[in-house]
PDB file of N, CA and C in Angstrom:
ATOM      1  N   UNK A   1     202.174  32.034 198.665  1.00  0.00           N
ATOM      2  CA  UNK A   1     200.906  32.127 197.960  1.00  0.00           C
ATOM      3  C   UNK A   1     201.125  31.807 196.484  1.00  0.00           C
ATOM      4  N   UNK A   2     200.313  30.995 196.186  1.00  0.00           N
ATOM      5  CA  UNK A   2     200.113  30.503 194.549  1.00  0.00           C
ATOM      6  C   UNK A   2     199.705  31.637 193.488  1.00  0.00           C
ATOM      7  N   UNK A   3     200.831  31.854 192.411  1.00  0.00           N
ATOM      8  CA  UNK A   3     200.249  33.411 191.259  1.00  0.00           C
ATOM      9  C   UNK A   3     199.114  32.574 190.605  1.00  0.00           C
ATOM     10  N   UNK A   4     198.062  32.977 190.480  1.00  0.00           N
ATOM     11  CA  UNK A   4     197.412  32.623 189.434  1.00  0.00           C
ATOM     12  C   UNK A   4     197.130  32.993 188.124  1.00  0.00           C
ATOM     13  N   UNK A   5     197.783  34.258 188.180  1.00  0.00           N
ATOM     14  CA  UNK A   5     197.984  35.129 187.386  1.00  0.00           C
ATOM     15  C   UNK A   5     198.177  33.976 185.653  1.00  0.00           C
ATOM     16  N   UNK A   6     197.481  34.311 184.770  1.00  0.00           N
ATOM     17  CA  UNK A   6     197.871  33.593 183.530  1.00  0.00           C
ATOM     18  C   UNK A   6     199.306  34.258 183.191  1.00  0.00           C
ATOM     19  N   UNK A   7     200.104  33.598 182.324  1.00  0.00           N
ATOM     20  CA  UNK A   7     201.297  34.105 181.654  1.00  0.00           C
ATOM     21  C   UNK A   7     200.734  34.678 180.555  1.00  0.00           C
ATOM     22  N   UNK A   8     201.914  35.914 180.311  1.00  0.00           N
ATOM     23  CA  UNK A   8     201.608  36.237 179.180  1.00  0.00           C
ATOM     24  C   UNK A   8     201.800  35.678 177.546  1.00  0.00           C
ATOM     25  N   UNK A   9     202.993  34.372 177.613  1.00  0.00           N
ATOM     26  CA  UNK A   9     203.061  33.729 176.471  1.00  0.00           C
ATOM     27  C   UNK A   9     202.742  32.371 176.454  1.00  0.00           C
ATOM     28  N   UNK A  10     202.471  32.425 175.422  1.00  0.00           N
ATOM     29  CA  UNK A  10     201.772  30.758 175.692  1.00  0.00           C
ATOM     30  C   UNK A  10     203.393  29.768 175.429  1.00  0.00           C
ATOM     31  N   UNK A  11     203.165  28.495 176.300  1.00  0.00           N
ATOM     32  CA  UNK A  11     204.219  27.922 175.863  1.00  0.00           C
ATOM     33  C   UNK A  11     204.085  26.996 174.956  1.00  0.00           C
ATOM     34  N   UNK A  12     205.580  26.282 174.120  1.00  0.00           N
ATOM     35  CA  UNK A  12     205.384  24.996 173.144  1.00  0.00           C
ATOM     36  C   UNK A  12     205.765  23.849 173.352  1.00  0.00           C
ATOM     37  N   UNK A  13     205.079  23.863 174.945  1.00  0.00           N
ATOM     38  CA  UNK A  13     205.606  22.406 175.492  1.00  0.00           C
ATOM     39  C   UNK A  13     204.421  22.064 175.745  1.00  0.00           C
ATOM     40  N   UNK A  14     204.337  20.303 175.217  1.00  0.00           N
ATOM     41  CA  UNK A  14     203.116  19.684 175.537  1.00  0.00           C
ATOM     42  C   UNK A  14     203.570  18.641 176.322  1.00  0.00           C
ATOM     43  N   UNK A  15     202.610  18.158 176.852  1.00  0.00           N
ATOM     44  CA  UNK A  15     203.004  17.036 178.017  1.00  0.00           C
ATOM     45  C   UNK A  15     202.039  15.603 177.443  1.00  0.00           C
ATOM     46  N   UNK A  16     203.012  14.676 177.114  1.00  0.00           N
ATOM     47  CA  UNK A  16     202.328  13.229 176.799  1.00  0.00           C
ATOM     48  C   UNK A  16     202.644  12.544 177.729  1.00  0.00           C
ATOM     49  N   UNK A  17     201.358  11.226 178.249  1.00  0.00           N
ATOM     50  CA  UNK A  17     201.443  10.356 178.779  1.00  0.00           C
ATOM     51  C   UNK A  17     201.144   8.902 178.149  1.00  0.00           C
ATOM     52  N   UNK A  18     201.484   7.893 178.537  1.00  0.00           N
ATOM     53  CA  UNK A  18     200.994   7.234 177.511  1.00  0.00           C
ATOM     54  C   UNK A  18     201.228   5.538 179.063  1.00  0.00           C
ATOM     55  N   UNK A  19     200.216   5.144 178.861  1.00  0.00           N
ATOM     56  CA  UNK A  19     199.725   3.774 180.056  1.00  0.00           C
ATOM     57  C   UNK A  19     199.353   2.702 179.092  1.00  0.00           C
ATOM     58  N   UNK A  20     200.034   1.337 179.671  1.00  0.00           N
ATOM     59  CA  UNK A  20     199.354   0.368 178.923  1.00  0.00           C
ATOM     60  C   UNK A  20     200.248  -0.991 179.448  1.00  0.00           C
ATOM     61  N   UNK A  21     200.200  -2.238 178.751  1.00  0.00           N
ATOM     62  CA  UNK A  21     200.624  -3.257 179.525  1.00  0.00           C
ATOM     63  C   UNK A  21     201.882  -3.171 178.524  1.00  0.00           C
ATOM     64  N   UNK A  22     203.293  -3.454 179.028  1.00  0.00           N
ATOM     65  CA  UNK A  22     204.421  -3.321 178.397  1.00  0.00           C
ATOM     66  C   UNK A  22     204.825  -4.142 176.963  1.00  0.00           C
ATOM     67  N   UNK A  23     205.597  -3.977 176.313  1.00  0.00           N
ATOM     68  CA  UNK A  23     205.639  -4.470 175.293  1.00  0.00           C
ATOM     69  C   UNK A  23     207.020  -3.859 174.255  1.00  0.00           C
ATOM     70  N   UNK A  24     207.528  -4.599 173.365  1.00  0.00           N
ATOM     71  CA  UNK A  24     208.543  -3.906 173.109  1.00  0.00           C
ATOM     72  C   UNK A  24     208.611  -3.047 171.916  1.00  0.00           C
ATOM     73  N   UNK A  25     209.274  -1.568 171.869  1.00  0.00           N
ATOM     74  CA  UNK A  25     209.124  -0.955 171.279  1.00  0.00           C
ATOM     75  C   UNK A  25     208.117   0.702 171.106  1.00  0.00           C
ATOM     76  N   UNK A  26     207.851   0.578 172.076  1.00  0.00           N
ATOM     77  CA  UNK A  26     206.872   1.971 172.744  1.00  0.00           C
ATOM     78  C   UNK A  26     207.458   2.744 172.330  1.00  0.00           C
ATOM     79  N   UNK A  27     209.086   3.110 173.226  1.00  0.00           N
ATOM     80  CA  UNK A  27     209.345   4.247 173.380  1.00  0.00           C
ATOM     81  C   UNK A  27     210.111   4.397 171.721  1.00  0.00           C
ATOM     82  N   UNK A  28     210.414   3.529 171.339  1.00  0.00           N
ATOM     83  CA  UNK A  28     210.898   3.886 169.753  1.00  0.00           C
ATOM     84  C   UNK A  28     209.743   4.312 168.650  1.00  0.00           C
ATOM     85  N   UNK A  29     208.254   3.722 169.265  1.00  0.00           N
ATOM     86  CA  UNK A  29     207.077   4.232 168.354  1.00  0.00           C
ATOM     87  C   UNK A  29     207.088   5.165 168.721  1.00  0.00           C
ATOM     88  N   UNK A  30     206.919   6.097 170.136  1.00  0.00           N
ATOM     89  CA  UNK A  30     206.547   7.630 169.899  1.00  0.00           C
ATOM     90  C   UNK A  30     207.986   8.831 169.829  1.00  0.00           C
ATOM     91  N   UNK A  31     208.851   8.237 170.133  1.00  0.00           N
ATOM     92  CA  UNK A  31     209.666   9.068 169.671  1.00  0.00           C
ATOM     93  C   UNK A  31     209.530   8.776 167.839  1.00  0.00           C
ATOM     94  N   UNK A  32     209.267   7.991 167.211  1.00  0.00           N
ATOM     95  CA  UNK A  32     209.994   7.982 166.142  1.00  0.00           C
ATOM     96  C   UNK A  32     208.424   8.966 165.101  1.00  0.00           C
ATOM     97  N   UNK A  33     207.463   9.057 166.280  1.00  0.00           N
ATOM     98  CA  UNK A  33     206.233   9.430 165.679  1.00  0.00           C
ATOM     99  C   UNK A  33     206.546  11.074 165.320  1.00  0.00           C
ATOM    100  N   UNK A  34     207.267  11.364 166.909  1.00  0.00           N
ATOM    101  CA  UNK A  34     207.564  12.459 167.074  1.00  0.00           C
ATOM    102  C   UNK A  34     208.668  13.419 166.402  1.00  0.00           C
ATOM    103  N   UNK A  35     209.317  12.788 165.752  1.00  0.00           N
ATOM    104  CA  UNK A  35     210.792  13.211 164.707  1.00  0.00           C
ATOM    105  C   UNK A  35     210.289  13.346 163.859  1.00  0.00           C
ATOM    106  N   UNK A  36     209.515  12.483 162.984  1.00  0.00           N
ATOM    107  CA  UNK A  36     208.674  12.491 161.830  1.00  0.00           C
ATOM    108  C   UNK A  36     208.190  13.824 161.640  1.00  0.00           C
ATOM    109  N   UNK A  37     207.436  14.488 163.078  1.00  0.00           N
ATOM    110  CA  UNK A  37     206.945  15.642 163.101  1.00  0.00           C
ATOM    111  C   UNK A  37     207.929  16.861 163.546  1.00  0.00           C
ATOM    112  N   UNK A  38     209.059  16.384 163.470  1.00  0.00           N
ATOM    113  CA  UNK A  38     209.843  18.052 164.054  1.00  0.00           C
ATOM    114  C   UNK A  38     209.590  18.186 165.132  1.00  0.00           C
ATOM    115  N   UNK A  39     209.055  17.301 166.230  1.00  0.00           N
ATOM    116  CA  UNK A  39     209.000  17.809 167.766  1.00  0.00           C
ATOM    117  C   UNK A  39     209.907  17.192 168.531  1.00  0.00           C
ATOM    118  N   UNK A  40     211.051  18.150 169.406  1.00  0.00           N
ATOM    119  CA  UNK A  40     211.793  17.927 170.507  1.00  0.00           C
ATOM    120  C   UNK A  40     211.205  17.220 171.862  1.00  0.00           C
ATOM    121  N   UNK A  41     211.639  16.067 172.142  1.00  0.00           N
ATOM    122  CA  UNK A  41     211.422  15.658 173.308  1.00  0.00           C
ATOM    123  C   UNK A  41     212.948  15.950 174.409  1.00  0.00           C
ATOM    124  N   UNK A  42     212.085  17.051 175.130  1.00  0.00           N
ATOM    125  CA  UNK A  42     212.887  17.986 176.160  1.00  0.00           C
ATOM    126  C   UNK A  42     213.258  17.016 177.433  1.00  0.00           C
ATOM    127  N   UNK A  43     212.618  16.114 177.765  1.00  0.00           N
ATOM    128  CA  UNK A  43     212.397  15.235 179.479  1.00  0.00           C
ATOM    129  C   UNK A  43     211.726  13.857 178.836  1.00  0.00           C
ATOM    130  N   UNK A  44     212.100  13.209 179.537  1.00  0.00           N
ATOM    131  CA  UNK A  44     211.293  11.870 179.441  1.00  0.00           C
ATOM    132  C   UNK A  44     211.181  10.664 180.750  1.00  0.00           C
ATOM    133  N   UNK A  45     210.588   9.909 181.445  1.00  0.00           N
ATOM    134  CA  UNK A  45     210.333   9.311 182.080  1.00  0.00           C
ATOM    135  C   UNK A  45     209.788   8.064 182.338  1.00  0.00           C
ATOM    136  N   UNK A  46     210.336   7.176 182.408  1.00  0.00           N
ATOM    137  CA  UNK A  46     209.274   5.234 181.960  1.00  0.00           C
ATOM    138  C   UNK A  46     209.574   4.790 183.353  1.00  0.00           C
ATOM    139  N   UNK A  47     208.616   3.837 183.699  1.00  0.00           N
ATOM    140  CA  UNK A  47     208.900   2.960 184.048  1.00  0.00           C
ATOM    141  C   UNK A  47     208.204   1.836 184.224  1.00  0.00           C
ATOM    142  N   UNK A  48     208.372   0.797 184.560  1.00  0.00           N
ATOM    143  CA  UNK A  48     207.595  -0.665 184.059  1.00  0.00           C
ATOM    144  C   UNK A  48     206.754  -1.055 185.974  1.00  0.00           C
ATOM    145  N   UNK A  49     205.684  -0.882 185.839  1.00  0.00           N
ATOM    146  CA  UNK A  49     205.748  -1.959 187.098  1.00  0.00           C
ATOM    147  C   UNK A  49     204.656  -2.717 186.953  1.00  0.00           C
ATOM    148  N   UNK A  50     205.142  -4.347 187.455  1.00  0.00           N
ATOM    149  CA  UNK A  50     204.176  -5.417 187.397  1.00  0.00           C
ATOM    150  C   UNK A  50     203.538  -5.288 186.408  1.00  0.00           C
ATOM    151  N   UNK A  51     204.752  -5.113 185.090  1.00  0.00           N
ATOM    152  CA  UNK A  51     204.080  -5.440 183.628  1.00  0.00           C
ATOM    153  C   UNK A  51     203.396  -4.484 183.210  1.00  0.00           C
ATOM    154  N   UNK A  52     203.088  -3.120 183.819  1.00  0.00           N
ATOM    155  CA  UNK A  52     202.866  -2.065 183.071  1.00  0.00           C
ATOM    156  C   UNK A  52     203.228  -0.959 182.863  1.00  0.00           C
ATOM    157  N   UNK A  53     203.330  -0.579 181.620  1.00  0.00           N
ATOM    158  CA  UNK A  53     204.116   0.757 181.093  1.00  0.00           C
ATOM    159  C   UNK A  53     204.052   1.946 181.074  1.00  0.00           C
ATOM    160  N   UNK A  54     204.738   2.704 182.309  1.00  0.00           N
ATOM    161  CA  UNK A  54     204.446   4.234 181.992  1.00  0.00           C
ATOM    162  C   UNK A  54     205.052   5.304 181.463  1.00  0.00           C
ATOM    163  N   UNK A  55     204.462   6.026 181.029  1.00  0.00           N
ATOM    164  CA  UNK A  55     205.904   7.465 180.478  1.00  0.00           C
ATOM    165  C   UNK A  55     205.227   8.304 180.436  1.00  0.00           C
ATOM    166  N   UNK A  56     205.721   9.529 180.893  1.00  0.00           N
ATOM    167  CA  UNK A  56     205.231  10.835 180.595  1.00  0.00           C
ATOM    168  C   UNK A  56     206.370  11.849 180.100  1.00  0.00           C
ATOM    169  N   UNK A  57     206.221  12.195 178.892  1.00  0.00           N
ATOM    170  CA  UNK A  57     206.903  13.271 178.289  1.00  0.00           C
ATOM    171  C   UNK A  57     206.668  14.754 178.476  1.00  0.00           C
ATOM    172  N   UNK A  58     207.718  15.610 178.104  1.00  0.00           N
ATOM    173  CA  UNK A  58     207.803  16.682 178.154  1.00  0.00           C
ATOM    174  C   UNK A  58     208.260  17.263 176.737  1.00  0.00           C
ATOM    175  N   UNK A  59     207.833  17.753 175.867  1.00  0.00           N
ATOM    176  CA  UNK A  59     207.909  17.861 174.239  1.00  0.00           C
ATOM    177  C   UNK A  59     207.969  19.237 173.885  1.00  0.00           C
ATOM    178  N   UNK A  60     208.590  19.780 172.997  1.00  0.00           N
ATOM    179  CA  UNK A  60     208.719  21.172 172.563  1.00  0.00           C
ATOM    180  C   UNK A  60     207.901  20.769 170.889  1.00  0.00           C
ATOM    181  N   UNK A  61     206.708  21.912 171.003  1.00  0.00           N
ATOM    182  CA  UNK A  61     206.471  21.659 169.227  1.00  0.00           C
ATOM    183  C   UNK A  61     206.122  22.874 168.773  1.00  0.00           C
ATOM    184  N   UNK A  62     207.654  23.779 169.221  1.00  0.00           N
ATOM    185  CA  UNK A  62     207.927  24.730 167.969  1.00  0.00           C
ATOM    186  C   UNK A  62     208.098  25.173 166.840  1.00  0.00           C
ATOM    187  N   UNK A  63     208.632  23.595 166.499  1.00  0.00           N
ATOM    188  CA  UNK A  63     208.835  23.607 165.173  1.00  0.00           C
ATOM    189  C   UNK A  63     207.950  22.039 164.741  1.00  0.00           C
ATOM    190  N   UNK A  64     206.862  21.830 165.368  1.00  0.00           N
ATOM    191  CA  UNK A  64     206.220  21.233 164.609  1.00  0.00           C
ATOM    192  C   UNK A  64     205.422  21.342 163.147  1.00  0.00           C
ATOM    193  N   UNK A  65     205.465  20.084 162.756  1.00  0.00           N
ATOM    194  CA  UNK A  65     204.834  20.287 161.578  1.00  0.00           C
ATOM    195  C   UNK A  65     203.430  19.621 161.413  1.00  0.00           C
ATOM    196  N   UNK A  66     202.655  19.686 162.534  1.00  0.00           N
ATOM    197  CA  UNK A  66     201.533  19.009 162.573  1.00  0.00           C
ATOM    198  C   UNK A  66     200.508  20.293 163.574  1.00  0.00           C
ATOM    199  N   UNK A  67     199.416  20.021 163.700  1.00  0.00           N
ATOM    200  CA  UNK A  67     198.455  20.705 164.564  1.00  0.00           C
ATOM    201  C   UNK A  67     198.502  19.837 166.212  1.00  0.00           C
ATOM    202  N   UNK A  68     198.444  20.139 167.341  1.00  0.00           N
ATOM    203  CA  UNK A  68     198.608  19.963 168.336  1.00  0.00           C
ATOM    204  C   UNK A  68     196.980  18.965 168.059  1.00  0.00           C
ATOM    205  N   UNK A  69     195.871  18.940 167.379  1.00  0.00           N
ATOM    206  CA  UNK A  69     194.962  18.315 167.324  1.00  0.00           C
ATOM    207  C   UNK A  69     195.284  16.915 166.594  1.00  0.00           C
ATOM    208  N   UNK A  70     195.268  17.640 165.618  1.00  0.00           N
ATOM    209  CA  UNK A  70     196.074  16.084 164.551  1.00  0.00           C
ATOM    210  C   UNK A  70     197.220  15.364 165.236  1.00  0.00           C
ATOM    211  N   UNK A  71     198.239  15.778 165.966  1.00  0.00           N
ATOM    212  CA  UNK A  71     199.012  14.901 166.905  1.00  0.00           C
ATOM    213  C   UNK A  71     198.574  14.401 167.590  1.00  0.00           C
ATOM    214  N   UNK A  72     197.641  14.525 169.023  1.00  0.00           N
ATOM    215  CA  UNK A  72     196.643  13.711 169.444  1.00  0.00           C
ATOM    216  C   UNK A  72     195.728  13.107 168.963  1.00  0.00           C
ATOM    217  N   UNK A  73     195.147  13.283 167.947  1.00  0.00           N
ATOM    218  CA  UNK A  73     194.045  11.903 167.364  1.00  0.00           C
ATOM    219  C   UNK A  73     195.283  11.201 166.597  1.00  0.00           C
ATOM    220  N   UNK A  74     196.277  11.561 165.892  1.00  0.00           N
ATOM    221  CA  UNK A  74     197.087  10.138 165.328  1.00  0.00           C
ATOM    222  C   UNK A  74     198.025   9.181 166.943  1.00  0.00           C
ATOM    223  N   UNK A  75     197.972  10.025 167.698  1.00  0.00           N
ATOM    224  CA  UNK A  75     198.699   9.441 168.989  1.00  0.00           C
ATOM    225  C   UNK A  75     198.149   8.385 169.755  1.00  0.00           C
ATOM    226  N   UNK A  76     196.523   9.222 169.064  1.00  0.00           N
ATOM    227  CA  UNK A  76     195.643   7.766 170.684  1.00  0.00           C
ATOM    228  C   UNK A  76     195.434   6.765 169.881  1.00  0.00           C
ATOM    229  N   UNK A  77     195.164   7.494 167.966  1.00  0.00           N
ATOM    230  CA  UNK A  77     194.562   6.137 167.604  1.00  0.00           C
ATOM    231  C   UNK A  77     195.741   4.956 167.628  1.00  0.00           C
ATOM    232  N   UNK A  78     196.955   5.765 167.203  1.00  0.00           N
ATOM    233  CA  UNK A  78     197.973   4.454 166.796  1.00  0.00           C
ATOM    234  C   UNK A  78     197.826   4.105 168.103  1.00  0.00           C
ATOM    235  N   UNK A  79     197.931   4.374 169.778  1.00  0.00           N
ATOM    236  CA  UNK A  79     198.336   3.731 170.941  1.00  0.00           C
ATOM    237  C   UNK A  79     197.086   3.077 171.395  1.00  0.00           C
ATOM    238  N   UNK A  80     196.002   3.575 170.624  1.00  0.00           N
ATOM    239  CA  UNK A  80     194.827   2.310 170.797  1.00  0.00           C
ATOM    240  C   UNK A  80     195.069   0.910 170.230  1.00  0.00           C
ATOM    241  N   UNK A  81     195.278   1.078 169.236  1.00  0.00           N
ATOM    242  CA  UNK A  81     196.064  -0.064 168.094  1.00  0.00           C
ATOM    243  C   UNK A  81     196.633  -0.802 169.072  1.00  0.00           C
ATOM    244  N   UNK A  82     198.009  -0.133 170.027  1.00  0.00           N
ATOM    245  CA  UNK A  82     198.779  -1.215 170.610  1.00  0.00           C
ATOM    246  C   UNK A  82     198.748  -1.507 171.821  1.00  0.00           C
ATOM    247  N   UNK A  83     196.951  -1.197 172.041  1.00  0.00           N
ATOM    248  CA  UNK A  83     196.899  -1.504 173.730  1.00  0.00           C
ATOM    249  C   UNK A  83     196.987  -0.740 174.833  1.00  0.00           C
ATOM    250  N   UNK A  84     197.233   0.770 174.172  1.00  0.00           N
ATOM    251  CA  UNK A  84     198.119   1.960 175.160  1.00  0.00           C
ATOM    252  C   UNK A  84     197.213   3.170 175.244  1.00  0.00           C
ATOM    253  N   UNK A  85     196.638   3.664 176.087  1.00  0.00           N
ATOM    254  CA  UNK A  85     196.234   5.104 176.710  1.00  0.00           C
ATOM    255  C   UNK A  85     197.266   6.085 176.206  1.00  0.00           C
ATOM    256  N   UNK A  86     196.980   6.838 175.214  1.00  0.00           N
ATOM    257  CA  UNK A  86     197.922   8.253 175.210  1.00  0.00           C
ATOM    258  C   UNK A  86     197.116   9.373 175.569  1.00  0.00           C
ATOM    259  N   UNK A  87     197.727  10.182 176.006  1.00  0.00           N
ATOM    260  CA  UNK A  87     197.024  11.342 176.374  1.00  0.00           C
ATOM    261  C   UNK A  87     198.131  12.357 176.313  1.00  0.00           C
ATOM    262  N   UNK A  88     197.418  13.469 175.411  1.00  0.00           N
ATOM    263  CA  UNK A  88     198.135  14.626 175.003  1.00  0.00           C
ATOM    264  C   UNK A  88     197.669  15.844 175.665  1.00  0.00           C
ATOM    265  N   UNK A  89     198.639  16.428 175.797  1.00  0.00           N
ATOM    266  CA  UNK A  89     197.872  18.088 176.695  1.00  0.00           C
ATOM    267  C   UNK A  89     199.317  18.929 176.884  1.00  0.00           C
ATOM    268  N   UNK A  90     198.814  20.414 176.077  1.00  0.00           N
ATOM    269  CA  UNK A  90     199.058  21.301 175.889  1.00  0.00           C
ATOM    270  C   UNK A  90     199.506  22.163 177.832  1.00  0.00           C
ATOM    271  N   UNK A  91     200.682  22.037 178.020  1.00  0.00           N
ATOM    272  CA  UNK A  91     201.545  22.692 179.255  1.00  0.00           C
ATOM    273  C   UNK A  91     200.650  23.450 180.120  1.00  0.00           C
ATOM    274  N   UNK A  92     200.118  24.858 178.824  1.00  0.00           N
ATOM    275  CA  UNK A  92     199.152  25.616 179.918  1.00  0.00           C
ATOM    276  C   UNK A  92     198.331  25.121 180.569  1.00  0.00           C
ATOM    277  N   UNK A  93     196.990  24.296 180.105  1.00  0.00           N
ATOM    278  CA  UNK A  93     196.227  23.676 180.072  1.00  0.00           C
ATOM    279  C   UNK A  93     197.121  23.026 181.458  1.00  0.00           C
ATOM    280  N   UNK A  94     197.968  22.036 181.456  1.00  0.00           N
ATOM    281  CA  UNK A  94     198.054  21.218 182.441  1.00  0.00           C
ATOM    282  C   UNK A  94     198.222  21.822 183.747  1.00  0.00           C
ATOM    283  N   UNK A  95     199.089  23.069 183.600  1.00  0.00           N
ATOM    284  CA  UNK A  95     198.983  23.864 184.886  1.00  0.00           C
ATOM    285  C   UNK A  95     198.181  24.197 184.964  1.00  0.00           C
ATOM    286  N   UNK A  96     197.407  25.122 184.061  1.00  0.00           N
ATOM    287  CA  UNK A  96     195.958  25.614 184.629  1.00  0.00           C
ATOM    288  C   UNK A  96     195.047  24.497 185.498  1.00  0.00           C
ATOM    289  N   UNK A  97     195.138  23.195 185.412  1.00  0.00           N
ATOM    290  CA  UNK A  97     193.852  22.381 185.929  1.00  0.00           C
ATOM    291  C   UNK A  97     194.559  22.037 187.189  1.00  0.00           C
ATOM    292  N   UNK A  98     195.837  21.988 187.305  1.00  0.00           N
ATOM    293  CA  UNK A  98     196.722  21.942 188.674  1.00  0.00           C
ATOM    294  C   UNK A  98     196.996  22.619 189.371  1.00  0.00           C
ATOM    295  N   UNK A  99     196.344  23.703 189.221  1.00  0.00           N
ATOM    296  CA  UNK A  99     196.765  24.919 190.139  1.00  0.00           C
ATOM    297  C   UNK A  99     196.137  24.697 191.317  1.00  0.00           C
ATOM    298  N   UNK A 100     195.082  24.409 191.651  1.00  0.00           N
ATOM    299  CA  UNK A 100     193.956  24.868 192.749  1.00  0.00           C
ATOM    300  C   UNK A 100     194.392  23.230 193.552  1.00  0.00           C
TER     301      UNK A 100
END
């Protein structure tokens, strides 16, 4: 049986995805977005098919130095810029909508 139970601490892992047609230099734009800001990328995942680019991260921003808001609007706008879907979301949040 599935707990549904909420946790009691919130965690500081956010989960990025980011879709778009490949191109070089992605993964050096958001990591390098992400250092800038003091956030650990814990996991990471790409892969290319038939020319398009996927990744979904796993990020610690404990020691960020940005707002989990302001990281997503500078994330989509720059990955609008280069053609790319980012999408940011906060761990709980992602389990919570995956549970059921």
């Amino acid at each position: 049986m599935m707990n549904l139970e909420p946790k009691n601490e919130s965690s500081n892992r956010v989960i990025i995805s980011i879709l778009g047609k490949d191109q070089i230099g992605i993964i050096a734009w958001m990591t390098g977005r992400l250092a800038e800001k003091s956030i650990n990328v814990l996991d990471l995942s790409q892969t290319i098919i038939q020319g398009f680019f996927t990744m979904i991260m796993i990020v610690d921003v404990s020691q960020a130095t940005v707002s989990l808001a302001n990281l997503t609007e500078q994330l989509q706008r720059e990955g609008a810029e280069r053609g790319l879907k980012v999408n940011v979301q906060h761990e709980d949040i992602f389990e919570f909508m995956h549970r059921i």
